[in-house]
C-alpha atoms as a PDB file:
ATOM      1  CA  UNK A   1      64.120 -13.685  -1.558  1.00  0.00           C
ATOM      2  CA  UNK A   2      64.965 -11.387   1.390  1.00  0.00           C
ATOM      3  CA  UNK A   3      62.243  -9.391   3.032  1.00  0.00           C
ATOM      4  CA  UNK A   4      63.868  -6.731   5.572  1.00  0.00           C
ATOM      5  CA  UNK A   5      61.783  -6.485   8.768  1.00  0.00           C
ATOM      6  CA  UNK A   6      61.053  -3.130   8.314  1.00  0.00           C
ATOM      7  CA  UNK A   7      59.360  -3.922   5.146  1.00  0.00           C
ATOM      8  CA  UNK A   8      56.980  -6.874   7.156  1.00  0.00           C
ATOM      9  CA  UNK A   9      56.014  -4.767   9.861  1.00  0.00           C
ATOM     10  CA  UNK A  10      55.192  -1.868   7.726  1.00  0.00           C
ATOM     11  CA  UNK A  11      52.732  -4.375   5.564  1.00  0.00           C
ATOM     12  CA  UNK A  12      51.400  -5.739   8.652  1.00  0.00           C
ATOM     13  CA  UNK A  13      51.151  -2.020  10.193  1.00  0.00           C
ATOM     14  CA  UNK A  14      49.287  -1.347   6.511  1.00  0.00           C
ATOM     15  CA  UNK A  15      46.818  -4.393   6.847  1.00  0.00           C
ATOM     16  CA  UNK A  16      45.661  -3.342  10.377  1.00  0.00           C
ATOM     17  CA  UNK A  17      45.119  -0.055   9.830  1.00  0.00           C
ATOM     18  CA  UNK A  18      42.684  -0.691   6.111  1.00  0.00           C
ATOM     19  CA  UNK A  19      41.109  -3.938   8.539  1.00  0.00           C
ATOM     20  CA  UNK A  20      40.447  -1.159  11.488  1.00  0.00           C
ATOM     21  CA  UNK A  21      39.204   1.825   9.066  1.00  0.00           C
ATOM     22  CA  UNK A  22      36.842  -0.641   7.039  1.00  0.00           C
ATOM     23  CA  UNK A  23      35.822  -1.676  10.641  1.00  0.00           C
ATOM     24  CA  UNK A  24      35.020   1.837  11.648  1.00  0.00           C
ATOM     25  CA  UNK A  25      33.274   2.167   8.106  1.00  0.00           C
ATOM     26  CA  UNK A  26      30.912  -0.884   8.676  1.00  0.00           C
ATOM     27  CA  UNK A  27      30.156   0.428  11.979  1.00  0.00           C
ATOM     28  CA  UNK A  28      28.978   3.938  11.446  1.00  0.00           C
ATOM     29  CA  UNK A  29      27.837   3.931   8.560  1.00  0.00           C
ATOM     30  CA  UNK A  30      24.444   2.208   8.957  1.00  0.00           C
ATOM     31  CA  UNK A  31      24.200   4.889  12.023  1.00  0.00           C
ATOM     32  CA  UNK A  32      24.700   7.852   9.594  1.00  0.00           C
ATOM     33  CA  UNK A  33      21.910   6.214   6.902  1.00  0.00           C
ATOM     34  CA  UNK A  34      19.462   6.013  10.044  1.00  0.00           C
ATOM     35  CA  UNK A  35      20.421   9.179  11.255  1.00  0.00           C
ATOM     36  CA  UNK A  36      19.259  11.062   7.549  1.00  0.00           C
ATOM     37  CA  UNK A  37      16.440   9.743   6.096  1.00  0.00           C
ATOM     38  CA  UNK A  38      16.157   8.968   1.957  1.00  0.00           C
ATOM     39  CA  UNK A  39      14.280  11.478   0.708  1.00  0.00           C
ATOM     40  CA  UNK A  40      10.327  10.876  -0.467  1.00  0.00           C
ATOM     41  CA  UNK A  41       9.361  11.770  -3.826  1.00  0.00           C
ATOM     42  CA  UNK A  42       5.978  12.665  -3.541  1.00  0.00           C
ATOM     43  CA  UNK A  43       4.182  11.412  -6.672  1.00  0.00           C
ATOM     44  CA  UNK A  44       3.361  13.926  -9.211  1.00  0.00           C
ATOM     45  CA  UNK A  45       0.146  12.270 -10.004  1.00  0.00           C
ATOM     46  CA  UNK A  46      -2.639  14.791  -9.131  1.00  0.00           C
ATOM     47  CA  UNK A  47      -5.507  12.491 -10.108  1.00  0.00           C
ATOM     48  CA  UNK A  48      -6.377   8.161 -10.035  1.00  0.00           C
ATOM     49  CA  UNK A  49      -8.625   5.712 -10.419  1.00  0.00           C
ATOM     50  CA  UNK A  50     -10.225   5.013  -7.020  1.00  0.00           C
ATOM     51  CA  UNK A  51     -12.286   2.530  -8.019  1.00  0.00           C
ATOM     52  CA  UNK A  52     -15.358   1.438  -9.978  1.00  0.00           C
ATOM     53  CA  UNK A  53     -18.655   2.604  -9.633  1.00  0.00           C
ATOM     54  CA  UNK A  54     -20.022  -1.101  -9.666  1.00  0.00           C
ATOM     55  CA  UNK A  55     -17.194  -1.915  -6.586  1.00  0.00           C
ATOM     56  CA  UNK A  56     -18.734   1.001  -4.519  1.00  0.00           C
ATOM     57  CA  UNK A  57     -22.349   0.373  -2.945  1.00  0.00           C
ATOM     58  CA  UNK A  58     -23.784   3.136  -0.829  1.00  0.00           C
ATOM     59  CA  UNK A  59     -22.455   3.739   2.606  1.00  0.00           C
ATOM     60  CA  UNK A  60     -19.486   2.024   2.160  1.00  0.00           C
ATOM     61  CA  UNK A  61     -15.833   3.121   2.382  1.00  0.00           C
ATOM     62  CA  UNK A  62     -12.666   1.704   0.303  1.00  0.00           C
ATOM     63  CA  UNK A  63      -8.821   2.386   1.015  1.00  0.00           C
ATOM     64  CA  UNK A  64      -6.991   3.270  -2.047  1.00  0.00           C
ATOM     65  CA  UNK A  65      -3.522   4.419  -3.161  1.00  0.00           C
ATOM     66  CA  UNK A  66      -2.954   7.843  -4.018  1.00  0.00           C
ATOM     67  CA  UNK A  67       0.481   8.095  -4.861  1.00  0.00           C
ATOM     68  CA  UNK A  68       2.551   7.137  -1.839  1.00  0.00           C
ATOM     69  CA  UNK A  69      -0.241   7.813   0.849  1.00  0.00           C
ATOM     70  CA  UNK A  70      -3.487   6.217   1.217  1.00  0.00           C
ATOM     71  CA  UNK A  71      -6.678   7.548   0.217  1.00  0.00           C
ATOM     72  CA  UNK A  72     -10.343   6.534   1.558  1.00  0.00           C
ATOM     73  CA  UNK A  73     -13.159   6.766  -0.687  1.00  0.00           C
ATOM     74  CA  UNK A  74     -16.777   7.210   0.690  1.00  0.00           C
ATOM     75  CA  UNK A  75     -20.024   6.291  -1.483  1.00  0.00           C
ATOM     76  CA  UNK A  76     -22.591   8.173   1.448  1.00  0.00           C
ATOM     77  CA  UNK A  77     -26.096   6.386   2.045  1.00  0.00           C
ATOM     78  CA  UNK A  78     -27.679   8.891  -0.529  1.00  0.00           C
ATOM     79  CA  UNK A  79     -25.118   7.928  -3.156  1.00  0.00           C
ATOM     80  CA  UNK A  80     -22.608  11.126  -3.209  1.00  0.00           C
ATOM     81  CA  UNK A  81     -19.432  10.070  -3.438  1.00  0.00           C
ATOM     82  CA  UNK A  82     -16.729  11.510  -1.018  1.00  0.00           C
ATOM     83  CA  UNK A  83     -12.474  10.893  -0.837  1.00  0.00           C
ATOM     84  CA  UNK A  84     -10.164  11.841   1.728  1.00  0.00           C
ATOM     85  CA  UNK A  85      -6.381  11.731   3.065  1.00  0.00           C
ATOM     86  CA  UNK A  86      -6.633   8.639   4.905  1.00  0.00           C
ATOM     87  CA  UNK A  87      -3.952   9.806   6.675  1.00  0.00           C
ATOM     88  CA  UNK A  88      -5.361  11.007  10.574  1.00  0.00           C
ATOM     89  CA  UNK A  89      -3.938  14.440  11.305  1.00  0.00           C
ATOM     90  CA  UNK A  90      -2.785  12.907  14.828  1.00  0.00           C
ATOM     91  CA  UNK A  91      -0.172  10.586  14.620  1.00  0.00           C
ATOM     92  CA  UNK A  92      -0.378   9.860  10.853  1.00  0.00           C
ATOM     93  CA  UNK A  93      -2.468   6.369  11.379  1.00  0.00           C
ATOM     94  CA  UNK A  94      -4.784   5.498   8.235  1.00  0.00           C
ATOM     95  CA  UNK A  95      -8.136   5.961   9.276  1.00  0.00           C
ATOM     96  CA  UNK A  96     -11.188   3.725   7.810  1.00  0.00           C
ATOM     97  CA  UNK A  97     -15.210   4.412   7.520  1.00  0.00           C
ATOM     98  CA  UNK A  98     -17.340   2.943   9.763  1.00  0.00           C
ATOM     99  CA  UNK A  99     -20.623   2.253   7.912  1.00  0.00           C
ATOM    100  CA  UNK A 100     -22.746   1.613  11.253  1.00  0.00           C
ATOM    101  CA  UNK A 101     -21.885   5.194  12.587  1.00  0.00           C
ATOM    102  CA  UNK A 102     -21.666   7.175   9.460  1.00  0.00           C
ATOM    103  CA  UNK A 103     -18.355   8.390  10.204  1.00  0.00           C
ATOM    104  CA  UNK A 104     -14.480   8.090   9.730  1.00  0.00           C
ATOM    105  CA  UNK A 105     -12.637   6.805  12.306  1.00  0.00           C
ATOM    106  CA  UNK A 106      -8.968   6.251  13.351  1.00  0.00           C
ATOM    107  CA  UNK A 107      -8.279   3.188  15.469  1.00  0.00           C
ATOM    108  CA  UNK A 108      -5.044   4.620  16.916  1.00  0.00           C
ATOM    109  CA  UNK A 109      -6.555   6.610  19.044  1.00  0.00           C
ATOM    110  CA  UNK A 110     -10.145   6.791  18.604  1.00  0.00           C
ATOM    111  CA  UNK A 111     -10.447   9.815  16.729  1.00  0.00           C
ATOM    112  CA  UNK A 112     -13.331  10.471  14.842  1.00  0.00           C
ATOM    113  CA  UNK A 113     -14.190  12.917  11.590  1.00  0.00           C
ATOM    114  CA  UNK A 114     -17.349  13.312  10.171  1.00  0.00           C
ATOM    115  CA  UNK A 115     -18.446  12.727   6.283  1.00  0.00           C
ATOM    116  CA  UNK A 116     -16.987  16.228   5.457  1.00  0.00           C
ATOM    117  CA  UNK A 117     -13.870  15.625   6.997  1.00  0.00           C
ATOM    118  CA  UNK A 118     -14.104  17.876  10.177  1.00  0.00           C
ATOM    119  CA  UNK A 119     -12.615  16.052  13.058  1.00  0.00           C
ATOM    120  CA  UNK A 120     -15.532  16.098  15.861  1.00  0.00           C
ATOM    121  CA  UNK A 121     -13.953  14.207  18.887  1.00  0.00           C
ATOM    122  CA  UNK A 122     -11.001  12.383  19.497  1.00  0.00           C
ATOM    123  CA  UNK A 123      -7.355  13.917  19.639  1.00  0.00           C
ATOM    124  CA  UNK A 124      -6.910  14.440  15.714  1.00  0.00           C
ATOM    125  CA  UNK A 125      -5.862  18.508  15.524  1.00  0.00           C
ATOM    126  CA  UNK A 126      -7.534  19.421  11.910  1.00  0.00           C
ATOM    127  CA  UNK A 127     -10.093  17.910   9.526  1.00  0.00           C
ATOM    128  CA  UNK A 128      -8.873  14.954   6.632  1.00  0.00           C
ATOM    129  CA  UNK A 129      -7.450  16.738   3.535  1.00  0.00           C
ATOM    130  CA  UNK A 130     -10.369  16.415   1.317  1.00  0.00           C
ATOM    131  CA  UNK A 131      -9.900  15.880  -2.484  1.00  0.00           C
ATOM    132  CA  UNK A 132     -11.931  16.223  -5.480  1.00  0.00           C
ATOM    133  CA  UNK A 133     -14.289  13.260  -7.102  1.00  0.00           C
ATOM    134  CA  UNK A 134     -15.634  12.962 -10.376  1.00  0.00           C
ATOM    135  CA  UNK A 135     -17.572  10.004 -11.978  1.00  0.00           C
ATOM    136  CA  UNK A 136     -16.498   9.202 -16.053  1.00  0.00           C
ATOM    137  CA  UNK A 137     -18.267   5.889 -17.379  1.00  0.00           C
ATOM    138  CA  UNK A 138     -17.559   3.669 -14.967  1.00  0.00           C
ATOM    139  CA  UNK A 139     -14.547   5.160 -13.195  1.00  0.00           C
ATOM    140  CA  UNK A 140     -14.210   7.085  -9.883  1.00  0.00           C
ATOM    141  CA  UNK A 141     -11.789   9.387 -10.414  1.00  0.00           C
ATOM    142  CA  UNK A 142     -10.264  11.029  -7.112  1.00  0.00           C
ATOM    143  CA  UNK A 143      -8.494  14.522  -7.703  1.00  0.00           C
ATOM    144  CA  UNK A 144      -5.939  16.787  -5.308  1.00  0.00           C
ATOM    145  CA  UNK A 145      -8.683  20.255  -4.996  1.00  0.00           C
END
């Protein structure tokens, strides 16, 4: 079996060039994925299950999931039951209820909102998205407004 040199260096000159392109490939690629984000589907749930009304004692506050963001769920010292974004309009931190101050509050910064959502000191721009609650049996049910 005779193999010309032409015919080696052009398999050789073949193998270089698919070893230098996958190269490339493995290289830049990961920095195009980075560079464009997946895209977030939002979930098309409007309404959950927050919790239970036996879980939830007045003037206490509970993180739960609404869809892909967090949600915070207030039972107030009178017993009126309150839900939120828990997202903090600032720099997107999940904020949490502090039950000694009455008030919602957003350890990234120290921002502060009171129990209707208005944001009264702290750098947070705009109030907590505030969503709809409704008690059935035993459920609290949180709802987009």
């Amino acid at each position: 079996m005779d193999v010309s040199r032409g015919e080696r260096r052009s398999f050789l000159n073949y193998m270089l060039g698919t070893g230098a392109l996958a190269t490339l490939g493995a290289i830049f690629y990961p920095m195009f994925r980075f560079m464009i984000p997946p895209r977030v589907v939002e979930s098309a749930a409007s309404s959950v299950v927050a919790a239970r009304v036996s879980e939830i004692r007045p003037n206490e506050g509970r993180i739960f999931k609404f869809g892909s963001r967090p949600g915070l769920l207030i039972q107030t010292a009178p017993g009126e039951y309150r839900a939120f974004n828990a997202t903090c309009t600032h720099l997107d931190c999940t904020v949490q209820y502090l039950a000694e101050e009455r008030l919602i509050w957003c350890a990234c910064h120290n921002g502060r909102y009171d129990l209707t959502g208005k944001n009264i000191s702290g750098p947070p721009p705009r109030p907590l998205e505030e969503f709809t609650v409704n008690v059935r049996g035993d459920e609290v049910v949180v709802s987009r407004g």
